[in-house]
PDB file of N, CA and C in Angstrom:
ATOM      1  N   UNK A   1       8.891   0.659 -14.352  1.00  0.00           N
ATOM      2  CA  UNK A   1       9.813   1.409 -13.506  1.00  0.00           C
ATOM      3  C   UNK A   1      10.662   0.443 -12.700  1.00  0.00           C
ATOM      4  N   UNK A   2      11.655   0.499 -12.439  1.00  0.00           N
ATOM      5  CA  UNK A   2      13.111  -0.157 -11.117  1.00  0.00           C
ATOM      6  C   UNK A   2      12.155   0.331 -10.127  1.00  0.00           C
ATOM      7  N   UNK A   3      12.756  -0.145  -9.322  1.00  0.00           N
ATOM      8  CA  UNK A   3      13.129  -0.111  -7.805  1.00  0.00           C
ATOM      9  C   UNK A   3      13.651   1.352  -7.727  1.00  0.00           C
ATOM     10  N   UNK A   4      12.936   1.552  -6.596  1.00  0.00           N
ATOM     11  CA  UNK A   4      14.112   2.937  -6.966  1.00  0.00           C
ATOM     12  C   UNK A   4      15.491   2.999  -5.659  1.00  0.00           C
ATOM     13  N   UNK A   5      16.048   3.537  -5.899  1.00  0.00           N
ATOM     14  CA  UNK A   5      17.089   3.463  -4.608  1.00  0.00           C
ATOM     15  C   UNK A   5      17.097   3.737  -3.431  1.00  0.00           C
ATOM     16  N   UNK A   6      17.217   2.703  -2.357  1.00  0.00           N
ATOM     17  CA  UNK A   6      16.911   2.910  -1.031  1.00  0.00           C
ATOM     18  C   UNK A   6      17.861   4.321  -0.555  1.00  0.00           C
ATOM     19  N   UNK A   7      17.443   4.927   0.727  1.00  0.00           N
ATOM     20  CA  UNK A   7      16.229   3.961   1.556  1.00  0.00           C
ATOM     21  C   UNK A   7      14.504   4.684   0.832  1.00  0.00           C
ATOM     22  N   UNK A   8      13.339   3.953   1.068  1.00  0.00           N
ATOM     23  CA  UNK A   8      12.234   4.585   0.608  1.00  0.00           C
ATOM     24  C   UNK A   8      11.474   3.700   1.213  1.00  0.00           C
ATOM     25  N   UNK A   9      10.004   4.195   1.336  1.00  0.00           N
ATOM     26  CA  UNK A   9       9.244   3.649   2.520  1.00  0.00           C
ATOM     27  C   UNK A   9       7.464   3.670   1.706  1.00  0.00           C
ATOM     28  N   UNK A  10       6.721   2.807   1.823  1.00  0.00           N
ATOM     29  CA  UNK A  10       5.101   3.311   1.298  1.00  0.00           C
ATOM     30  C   UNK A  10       4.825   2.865   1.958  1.00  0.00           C
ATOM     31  N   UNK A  11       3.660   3.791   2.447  1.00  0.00           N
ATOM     32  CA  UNK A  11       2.140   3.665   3.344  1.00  0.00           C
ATOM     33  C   UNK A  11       1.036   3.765   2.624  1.00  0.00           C
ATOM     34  N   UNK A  12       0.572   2.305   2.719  1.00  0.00           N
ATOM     35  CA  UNK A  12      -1.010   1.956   1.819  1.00  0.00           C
ATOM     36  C   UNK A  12      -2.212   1.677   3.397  1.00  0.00           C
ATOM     37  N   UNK A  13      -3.111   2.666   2.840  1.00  0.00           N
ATOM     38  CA  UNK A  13      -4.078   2.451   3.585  1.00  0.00           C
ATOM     39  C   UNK A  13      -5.473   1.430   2.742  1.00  0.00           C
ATOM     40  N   UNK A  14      -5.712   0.423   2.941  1.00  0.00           N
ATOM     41  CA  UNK A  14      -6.853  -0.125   1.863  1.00  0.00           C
ATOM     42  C   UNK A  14      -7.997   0.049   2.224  1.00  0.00           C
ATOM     43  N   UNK A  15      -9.218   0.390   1.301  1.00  0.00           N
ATOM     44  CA  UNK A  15     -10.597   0.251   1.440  1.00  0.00           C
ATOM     45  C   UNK A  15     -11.514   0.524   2.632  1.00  0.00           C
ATOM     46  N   UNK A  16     -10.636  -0.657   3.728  1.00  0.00           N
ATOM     47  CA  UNK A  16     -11.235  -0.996   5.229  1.00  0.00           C
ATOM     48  C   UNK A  16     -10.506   0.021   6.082  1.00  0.00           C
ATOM     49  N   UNK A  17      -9.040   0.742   5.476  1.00  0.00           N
ATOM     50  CA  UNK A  17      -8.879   1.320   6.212  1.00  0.00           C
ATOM     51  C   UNK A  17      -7.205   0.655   6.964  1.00  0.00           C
ATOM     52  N   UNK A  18      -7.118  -0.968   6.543  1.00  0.00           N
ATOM     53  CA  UNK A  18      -6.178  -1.293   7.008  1.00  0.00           C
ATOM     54  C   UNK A  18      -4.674  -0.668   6.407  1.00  0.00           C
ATOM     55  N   UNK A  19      -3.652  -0.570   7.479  1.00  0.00           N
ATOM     56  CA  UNK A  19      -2.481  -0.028   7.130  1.00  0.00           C
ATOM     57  C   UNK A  19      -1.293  -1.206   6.659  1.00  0.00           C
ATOM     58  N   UNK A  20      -0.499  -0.669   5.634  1.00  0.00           N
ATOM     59  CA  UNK A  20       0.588  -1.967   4.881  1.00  0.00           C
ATOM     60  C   UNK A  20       1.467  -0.873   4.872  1.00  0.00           C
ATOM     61  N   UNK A  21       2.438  -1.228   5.581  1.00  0.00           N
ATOM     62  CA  UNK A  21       3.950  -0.462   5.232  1.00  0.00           C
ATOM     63  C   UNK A  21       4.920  -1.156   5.058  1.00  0.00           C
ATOM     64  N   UNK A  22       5.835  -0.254   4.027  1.00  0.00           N
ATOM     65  CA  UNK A  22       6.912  -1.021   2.914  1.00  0.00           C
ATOM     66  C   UNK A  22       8.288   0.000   3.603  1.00  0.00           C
ATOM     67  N   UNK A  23       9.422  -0.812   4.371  1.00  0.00           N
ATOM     68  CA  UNK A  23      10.285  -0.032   4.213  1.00  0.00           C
ATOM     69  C   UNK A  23      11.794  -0.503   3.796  1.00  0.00           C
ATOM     70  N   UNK A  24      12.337   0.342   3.416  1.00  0.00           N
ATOM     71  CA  UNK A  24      13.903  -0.462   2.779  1.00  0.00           C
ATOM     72  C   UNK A  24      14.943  -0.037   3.335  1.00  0.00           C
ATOM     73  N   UNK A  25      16.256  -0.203   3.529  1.00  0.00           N
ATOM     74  CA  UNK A  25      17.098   0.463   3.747  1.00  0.00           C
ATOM     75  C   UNK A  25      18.247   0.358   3.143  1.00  0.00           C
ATOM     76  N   UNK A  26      18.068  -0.607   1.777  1.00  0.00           N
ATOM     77  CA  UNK A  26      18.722  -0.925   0.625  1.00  0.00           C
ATOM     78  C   UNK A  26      19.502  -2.432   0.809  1.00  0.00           C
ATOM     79  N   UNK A  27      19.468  -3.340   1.809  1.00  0.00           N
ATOM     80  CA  UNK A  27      19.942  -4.813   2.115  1.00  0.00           C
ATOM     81  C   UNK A  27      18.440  -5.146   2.499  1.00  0.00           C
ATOM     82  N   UNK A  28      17.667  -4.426   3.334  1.00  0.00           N
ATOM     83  CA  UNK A  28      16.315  -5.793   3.817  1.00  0.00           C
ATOM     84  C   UNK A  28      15.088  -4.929   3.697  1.00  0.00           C
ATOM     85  N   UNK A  29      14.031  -5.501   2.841  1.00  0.00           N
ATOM     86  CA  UNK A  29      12.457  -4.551   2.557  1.00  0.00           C
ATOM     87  C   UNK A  29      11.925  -5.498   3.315  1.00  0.00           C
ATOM     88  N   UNK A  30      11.347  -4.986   4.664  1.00  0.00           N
ATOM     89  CA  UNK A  30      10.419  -5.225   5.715  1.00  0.00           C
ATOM     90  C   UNK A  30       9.046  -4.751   5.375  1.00  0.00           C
ATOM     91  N   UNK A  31       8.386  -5.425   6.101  1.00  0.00           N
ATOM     92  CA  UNK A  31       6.474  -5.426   5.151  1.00  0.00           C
ATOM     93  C   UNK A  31       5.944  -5.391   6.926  1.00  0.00           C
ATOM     94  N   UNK A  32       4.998  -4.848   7.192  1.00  0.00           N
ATOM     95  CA  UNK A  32       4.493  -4.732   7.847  1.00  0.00           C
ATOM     96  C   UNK A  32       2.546  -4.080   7.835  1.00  0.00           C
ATOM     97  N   UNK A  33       1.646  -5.420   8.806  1.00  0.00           N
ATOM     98  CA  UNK A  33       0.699  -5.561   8.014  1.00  0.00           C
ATOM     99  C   UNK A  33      -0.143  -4.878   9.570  1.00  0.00           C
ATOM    100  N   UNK A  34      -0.864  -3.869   9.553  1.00  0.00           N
ATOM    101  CA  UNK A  34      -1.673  -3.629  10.946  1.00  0.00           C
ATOM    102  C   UNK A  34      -2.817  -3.262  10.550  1.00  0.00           C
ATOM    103  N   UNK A  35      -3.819  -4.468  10.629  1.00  0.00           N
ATOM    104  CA  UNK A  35      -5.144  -4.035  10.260  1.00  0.00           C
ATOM    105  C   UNK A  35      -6.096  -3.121  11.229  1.00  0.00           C
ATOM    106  N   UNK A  36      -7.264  -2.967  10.993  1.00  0.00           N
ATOM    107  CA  UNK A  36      -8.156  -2.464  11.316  1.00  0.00           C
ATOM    108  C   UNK A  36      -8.970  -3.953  12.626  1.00  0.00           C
ATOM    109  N   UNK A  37      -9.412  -3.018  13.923  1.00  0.00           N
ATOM    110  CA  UNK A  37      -9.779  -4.202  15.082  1.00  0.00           C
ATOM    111  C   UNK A  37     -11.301  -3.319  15.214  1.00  0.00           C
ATOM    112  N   UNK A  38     -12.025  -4.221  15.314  1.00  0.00           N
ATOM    113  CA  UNK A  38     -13.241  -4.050  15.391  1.00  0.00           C
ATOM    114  C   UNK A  38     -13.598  -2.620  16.578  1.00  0.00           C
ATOM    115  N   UNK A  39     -12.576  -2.540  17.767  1.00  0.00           N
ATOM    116  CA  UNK A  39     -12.560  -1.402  18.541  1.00  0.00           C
ATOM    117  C   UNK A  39     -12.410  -0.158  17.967  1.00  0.00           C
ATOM    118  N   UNK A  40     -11.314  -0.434  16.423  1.00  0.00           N
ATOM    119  CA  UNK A  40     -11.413   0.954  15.724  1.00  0.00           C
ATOM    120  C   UNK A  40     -11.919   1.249  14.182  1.00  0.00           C
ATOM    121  N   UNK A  41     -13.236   0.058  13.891  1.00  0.00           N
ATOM    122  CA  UNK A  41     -13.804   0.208  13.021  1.00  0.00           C
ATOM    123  C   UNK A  41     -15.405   0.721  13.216  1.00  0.00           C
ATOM    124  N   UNK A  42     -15.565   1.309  12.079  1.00  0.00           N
ATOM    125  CA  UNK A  42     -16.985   2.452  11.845  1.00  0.00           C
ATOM    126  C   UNK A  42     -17.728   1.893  12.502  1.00  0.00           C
ATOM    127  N   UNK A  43     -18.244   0.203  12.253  1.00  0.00           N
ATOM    128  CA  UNK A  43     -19.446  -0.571  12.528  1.00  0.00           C
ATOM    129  C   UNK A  43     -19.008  -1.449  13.699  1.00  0.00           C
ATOM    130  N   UNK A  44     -17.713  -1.102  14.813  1.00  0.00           N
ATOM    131  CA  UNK A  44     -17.707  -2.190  16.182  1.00  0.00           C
ATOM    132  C   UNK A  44     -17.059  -3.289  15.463  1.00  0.00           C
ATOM    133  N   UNK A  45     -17.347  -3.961  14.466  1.00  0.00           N
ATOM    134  CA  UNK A  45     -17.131  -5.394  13.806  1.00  0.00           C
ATOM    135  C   UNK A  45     -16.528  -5.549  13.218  1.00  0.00           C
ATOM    136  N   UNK A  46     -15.998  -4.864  12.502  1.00  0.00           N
ATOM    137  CA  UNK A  46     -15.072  -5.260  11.631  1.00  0.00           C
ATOM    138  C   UNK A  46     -13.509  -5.574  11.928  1.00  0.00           C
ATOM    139  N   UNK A  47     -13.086  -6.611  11.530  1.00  0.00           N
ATOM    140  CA  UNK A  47     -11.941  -6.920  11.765  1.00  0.00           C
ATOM    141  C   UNK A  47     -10.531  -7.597  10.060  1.00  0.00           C
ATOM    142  N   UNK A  48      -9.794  -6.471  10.161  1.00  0.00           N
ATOM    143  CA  UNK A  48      -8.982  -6.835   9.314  1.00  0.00           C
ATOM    144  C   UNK A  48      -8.173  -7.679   9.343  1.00  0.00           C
ATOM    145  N   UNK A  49      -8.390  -8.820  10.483  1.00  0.00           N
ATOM    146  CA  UNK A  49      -7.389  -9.990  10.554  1.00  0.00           C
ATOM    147  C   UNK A  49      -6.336  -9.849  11.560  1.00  0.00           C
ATOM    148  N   UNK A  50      -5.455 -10.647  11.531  1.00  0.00           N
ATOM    149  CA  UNK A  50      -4.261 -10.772  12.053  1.00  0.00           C
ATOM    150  C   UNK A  50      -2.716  -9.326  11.946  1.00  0.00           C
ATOM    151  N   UNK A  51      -2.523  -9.024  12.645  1.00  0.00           N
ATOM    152  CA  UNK A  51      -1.090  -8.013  12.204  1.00  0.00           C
ATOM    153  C   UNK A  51      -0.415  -9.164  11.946  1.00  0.00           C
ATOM    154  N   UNK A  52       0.598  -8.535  11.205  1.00  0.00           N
ATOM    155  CA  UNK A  52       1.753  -9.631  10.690  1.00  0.00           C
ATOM    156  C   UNK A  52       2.638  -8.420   9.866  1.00  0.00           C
ATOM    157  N   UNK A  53       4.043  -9.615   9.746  1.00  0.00           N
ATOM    158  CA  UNK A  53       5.278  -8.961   9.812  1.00  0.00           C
ATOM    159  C   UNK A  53       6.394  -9.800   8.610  1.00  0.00           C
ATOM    160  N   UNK A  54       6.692  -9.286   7.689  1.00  0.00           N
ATOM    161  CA  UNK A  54       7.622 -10.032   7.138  1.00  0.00           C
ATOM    162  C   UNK A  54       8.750  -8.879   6.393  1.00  0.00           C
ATOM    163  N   UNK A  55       9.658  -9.700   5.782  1.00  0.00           N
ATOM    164  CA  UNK A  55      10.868  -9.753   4.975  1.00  0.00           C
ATOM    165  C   UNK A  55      10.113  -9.668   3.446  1.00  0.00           C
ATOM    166  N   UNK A  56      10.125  -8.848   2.610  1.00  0.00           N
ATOM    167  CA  UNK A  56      10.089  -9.240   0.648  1.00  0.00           C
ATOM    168  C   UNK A  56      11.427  -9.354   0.487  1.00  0.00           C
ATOM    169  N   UNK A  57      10.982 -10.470  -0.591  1.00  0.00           N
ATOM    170  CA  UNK A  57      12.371 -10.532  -1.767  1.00  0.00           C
ATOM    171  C   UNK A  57      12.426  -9.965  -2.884  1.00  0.00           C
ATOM    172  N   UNK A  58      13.232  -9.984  -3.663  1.00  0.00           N
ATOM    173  CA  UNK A  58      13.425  -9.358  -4.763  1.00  0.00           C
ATOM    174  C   UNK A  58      12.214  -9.219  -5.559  1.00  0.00           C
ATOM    175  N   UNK A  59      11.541 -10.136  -5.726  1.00  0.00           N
ATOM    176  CA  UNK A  59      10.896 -10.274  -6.784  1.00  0.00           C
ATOM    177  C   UNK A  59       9.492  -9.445  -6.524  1.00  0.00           C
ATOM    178  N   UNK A  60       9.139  -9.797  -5.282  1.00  0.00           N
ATOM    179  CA  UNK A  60       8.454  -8.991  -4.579  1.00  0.00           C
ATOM    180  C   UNK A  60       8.058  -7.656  -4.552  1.00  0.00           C
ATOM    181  N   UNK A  61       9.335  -6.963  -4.323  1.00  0.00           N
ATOM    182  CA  UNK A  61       9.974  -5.394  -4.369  1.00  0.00           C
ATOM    183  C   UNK A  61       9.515  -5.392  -5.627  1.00  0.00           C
ATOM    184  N   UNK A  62      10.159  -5.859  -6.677  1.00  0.00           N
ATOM    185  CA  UNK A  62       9.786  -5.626  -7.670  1.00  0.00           C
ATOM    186  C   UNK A  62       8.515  -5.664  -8.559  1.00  0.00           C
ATOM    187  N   UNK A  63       7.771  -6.691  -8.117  1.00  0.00           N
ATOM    188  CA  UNK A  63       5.920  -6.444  -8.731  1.00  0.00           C
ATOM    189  C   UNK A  63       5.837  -5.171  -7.917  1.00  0.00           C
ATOM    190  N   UNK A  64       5.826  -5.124  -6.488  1.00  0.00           N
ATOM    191  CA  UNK A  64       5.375  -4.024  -5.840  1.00  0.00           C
ATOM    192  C   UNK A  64       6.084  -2.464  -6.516  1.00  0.00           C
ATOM    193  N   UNK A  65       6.792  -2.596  -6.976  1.00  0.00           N
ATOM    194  CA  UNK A  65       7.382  -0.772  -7.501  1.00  0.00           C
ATOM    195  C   UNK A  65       6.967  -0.933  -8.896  1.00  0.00           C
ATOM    196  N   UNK A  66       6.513  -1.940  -9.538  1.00  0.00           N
ATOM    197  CA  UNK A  66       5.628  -2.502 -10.783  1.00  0.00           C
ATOM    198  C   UNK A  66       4.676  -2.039 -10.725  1.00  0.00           C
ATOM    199  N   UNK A  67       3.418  -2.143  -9.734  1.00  0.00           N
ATOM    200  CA  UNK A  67       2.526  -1.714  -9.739  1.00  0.00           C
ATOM    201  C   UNK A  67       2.317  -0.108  -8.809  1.00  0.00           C
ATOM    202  N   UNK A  68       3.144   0.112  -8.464  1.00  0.00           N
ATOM    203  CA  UNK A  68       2.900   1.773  -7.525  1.00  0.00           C
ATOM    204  C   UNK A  68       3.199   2.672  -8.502  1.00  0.00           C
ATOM    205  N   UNK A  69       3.962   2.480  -9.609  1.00  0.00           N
ATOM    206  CA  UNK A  69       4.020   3.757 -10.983  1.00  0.00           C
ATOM    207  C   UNK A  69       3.378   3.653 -11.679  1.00  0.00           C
ATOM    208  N   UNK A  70       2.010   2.473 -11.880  1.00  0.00           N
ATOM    209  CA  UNK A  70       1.360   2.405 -12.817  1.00  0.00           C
ATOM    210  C   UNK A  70      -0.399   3.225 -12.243  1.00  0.00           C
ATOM    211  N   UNK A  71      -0.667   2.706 -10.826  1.00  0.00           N
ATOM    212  CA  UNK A  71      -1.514   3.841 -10.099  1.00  0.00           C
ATOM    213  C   UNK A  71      -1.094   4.885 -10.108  1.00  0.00           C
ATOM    214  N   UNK A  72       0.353   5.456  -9.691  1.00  0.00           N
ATOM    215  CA  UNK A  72       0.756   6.855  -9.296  1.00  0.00           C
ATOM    216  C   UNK A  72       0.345   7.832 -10.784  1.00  0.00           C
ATOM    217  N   UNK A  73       0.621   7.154 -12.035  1.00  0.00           N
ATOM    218  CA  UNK A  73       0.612   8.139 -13.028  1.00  0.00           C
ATOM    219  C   UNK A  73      -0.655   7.953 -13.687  1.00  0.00           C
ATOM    220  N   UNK A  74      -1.875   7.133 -13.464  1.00  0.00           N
ATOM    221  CA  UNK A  74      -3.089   7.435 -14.005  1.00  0.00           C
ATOM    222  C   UNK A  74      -3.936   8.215 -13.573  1.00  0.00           C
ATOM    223  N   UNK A  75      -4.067   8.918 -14.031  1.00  0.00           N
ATOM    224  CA  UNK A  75      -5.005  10.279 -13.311  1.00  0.00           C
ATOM    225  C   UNK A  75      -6.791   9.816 -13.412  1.00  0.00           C
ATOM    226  N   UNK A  76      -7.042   9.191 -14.298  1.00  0.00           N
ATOM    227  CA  UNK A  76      -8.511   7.983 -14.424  1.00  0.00           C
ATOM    228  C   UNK A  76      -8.667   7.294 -13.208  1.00  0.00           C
ATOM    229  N   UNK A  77      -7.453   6.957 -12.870  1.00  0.00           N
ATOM    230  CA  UNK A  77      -7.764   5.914 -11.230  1.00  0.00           C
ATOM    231  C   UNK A  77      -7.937   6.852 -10.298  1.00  0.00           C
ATOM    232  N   UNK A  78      -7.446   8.164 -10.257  1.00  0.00           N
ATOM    233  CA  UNK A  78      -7.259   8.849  -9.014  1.00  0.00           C
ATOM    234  C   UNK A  78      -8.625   9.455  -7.960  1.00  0.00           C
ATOM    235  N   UNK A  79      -8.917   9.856  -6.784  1.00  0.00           N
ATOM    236  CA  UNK A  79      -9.783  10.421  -6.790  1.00  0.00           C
ATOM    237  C   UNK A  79      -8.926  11.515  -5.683  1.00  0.00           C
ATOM    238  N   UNK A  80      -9.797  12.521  -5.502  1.00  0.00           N
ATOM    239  CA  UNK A  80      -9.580  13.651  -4.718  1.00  0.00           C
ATOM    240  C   UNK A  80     -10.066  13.560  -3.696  1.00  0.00           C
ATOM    241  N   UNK A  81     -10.865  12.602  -3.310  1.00  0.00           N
ATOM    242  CA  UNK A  81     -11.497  12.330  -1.857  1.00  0.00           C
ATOM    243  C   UNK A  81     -10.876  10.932  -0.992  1.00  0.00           C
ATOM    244  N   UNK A  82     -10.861  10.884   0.053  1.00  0.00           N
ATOM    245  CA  UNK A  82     -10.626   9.450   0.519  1.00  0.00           C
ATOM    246  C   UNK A  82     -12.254   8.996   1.273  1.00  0.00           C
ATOM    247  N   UNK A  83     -12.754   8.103   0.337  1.00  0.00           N
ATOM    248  CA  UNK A  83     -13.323   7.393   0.826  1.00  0.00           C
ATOM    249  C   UNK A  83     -13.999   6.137   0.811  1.00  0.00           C
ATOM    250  N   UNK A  84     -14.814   5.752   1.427  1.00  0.00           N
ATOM    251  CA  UNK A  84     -14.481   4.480   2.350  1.00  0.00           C
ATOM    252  C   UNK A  84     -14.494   3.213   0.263  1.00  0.00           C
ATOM    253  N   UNK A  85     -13.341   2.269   0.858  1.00  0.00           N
ATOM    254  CA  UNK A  85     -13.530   1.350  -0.704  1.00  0.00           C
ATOM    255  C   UNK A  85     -12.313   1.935  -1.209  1.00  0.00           C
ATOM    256  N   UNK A  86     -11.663   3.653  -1.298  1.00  0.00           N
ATOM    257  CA  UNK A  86     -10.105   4.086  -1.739  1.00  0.00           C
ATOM    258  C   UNK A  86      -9.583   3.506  -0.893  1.00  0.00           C
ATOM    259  N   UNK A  87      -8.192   3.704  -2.055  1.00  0.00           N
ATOM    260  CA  UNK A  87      -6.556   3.133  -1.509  1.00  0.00           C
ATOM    261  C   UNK A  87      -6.314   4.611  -1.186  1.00  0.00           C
ATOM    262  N   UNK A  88      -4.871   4.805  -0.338  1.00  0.00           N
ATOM    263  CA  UNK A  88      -4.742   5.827   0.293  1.00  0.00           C
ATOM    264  C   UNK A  88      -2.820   5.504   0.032  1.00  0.00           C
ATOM    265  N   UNK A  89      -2.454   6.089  -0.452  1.00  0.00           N
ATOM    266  CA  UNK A  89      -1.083   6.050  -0.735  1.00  0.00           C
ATOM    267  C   UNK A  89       0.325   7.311  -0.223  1.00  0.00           C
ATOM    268  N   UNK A  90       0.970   6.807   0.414  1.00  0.00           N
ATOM    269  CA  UNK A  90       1.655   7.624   1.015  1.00  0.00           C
ATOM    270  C   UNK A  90       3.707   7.151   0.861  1.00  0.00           C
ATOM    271  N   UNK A  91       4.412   7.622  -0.376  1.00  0.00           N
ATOM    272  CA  UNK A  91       5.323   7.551  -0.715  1.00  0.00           C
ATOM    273  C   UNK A  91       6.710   8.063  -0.078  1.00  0.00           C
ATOM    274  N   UNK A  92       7.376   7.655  -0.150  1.00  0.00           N
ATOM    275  CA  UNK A  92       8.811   8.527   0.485  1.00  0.00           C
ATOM    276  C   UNK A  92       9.972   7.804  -0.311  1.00  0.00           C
ATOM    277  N   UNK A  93      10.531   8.831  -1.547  1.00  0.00           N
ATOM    278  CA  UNK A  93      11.625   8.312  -2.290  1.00  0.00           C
ATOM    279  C   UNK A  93      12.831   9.087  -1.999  1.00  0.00           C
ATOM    280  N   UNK A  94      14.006   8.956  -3.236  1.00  0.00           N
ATOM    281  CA  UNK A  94      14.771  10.099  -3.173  1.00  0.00           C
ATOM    282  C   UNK A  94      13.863  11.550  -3.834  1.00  0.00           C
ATOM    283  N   UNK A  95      12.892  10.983  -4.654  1.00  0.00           N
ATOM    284  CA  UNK A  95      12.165  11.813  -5.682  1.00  0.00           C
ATOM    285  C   UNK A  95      11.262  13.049  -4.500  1.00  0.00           C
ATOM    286  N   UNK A  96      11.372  12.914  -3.335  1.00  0.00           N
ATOM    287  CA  UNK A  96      10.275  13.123  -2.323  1.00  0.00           C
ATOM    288  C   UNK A  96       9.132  12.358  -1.341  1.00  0.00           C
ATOM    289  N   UNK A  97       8.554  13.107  -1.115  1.00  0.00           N
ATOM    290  CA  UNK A  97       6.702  12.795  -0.693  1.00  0.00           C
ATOM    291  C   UNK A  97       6.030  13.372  -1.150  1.00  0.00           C
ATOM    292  N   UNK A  98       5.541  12.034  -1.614  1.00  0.00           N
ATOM    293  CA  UNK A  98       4.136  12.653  -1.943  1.00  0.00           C
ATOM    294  C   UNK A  98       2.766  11.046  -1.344  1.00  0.00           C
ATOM    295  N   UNK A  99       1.626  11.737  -2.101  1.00  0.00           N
ATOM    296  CA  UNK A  99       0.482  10.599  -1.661  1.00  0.00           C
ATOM    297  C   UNK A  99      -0.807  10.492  -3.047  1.00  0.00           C
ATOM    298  N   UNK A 100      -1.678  10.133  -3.163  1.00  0.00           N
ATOM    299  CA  UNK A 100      -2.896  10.063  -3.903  1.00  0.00           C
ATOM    300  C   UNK A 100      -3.188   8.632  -2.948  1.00  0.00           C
ATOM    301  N   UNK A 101      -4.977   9.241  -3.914  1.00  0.00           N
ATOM    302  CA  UNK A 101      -5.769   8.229  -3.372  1.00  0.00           C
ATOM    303  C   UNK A 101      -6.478   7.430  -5.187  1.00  0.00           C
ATOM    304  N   UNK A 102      -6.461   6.226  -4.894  1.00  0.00           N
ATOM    305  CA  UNK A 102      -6.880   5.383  -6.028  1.00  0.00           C
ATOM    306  C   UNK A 102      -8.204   4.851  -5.872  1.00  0.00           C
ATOM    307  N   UNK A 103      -9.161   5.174  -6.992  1.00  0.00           N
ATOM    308  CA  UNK A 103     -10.903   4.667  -6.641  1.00  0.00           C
ATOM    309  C   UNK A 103     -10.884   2.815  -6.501  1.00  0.00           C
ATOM    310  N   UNK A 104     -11.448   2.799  -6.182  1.00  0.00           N
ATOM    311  CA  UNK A 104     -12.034   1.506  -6.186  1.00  0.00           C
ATOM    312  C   UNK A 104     -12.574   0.872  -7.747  1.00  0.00           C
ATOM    313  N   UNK A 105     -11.810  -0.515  -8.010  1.00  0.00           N
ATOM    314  CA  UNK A 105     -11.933  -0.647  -9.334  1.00  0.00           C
ATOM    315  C   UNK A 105     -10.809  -1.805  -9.698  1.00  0.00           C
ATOM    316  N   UNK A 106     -10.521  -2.774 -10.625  1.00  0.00           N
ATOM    317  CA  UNK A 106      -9.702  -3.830 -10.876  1.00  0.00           C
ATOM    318  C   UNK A 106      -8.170  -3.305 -10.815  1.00  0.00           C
ATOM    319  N   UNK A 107      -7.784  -2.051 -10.802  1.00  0.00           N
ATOM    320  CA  UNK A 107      -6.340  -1.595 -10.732  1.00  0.00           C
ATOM    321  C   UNK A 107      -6.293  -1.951  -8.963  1.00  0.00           C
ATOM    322  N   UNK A 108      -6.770  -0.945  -8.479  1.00  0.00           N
ATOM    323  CA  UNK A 108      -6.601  -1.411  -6.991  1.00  0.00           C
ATOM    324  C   UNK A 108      -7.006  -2.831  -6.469  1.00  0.00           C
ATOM    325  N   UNK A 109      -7.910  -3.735  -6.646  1.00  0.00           N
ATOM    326  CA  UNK A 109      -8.103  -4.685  -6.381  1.00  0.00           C
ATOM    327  C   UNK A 109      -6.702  -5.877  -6.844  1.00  0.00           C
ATOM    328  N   UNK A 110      -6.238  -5.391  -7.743  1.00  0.00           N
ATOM    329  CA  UNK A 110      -4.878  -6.450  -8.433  1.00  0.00           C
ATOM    330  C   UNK A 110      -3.990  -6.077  -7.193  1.00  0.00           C
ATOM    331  N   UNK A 111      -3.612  -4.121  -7.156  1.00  0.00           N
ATOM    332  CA  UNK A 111      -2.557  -4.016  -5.822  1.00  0.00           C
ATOM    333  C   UNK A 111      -3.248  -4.816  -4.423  1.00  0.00           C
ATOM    334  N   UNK A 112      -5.054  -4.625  -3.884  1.00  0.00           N
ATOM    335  CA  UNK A 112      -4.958  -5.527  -2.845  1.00  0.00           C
ATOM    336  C   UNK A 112      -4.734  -6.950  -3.036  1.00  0.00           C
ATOM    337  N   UNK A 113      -4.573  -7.538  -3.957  1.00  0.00           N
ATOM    338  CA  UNK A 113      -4.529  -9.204  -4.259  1.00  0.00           C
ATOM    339  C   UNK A 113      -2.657  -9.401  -4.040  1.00  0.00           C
ATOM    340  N   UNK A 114      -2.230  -8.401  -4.194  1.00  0.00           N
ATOM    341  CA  UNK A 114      -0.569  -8.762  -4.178  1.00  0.00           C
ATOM    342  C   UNK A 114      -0.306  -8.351  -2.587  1.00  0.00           C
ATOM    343  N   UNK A 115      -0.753  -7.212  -1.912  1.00  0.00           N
ATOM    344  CA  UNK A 115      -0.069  -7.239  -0.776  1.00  0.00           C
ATOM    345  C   UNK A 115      -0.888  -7.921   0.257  1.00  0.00           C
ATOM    346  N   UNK A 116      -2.255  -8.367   0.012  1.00  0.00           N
ATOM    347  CA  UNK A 116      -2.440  -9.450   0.875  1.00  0.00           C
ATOM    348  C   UNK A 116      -2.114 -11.227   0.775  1.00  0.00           C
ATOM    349  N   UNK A 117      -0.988 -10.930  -0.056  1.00  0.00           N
ATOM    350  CA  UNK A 117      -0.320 -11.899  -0.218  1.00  0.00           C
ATOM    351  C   UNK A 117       1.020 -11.970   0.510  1.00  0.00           C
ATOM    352  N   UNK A 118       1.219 -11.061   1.027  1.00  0.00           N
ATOM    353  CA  UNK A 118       2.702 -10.918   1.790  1.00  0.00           C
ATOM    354  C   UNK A 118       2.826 -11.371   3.313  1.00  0.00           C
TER     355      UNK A 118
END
């Protein structure tokens, strides 16, 4: 799948719970990373790291809308529940909103290996 045409925005919740938002406005895709702080995790302790803030480039955008149509249309990855270990997906195109949740398993683990790379 392209890119699809700005503006469009995703909200990934991962595993722990931490939040990754993608937004565009068709010149600059801003990434924004706000984990999970031990004050608002299940067990007191847990900590998803640092917040952080960047700019993607092209290429970027592009693995990333690479891999969000390849979860969005497998219905094998999907589950009907969110819980704890699901991805939590929350879309906004021209196409609409929509969301699913993806099980835990090497599809989602490839998407967390790319956006905790950003």
């Amino acid at each position: 799948m392209m890119v699809p045409s700005a503006p469009w925005s995703i909200a990934y919740f991962d595993g722990s719970a931490n939040a990754y938002h993608f937004v565009t406005d068709g010149d600059v895709t801003t990434f924004e990373y706000r984990p999970v702080t031990p004050e608002r995790s299940s067990t007191g302790m847990y900590s998803g790291g640092e917040p952080r803030t960047a700019r993607l480039d092209a290429a970027q955008v592009a693995e990333l809308w690479r891999q969000i149509p390849e979860l969005e249309s497998n219905p094998e990855l999907h589950s009907a529940d969110r819980m704890k270990g699901t991805g939590a997906f929350h879309l906004t195109d021209a196409a609409g909103t929509r969301g699913f949740i993806i099980v835990r398993g090497p599809a989602l683990l490839a998407f967390d290996e790319l956006v905790g790379a950003f």
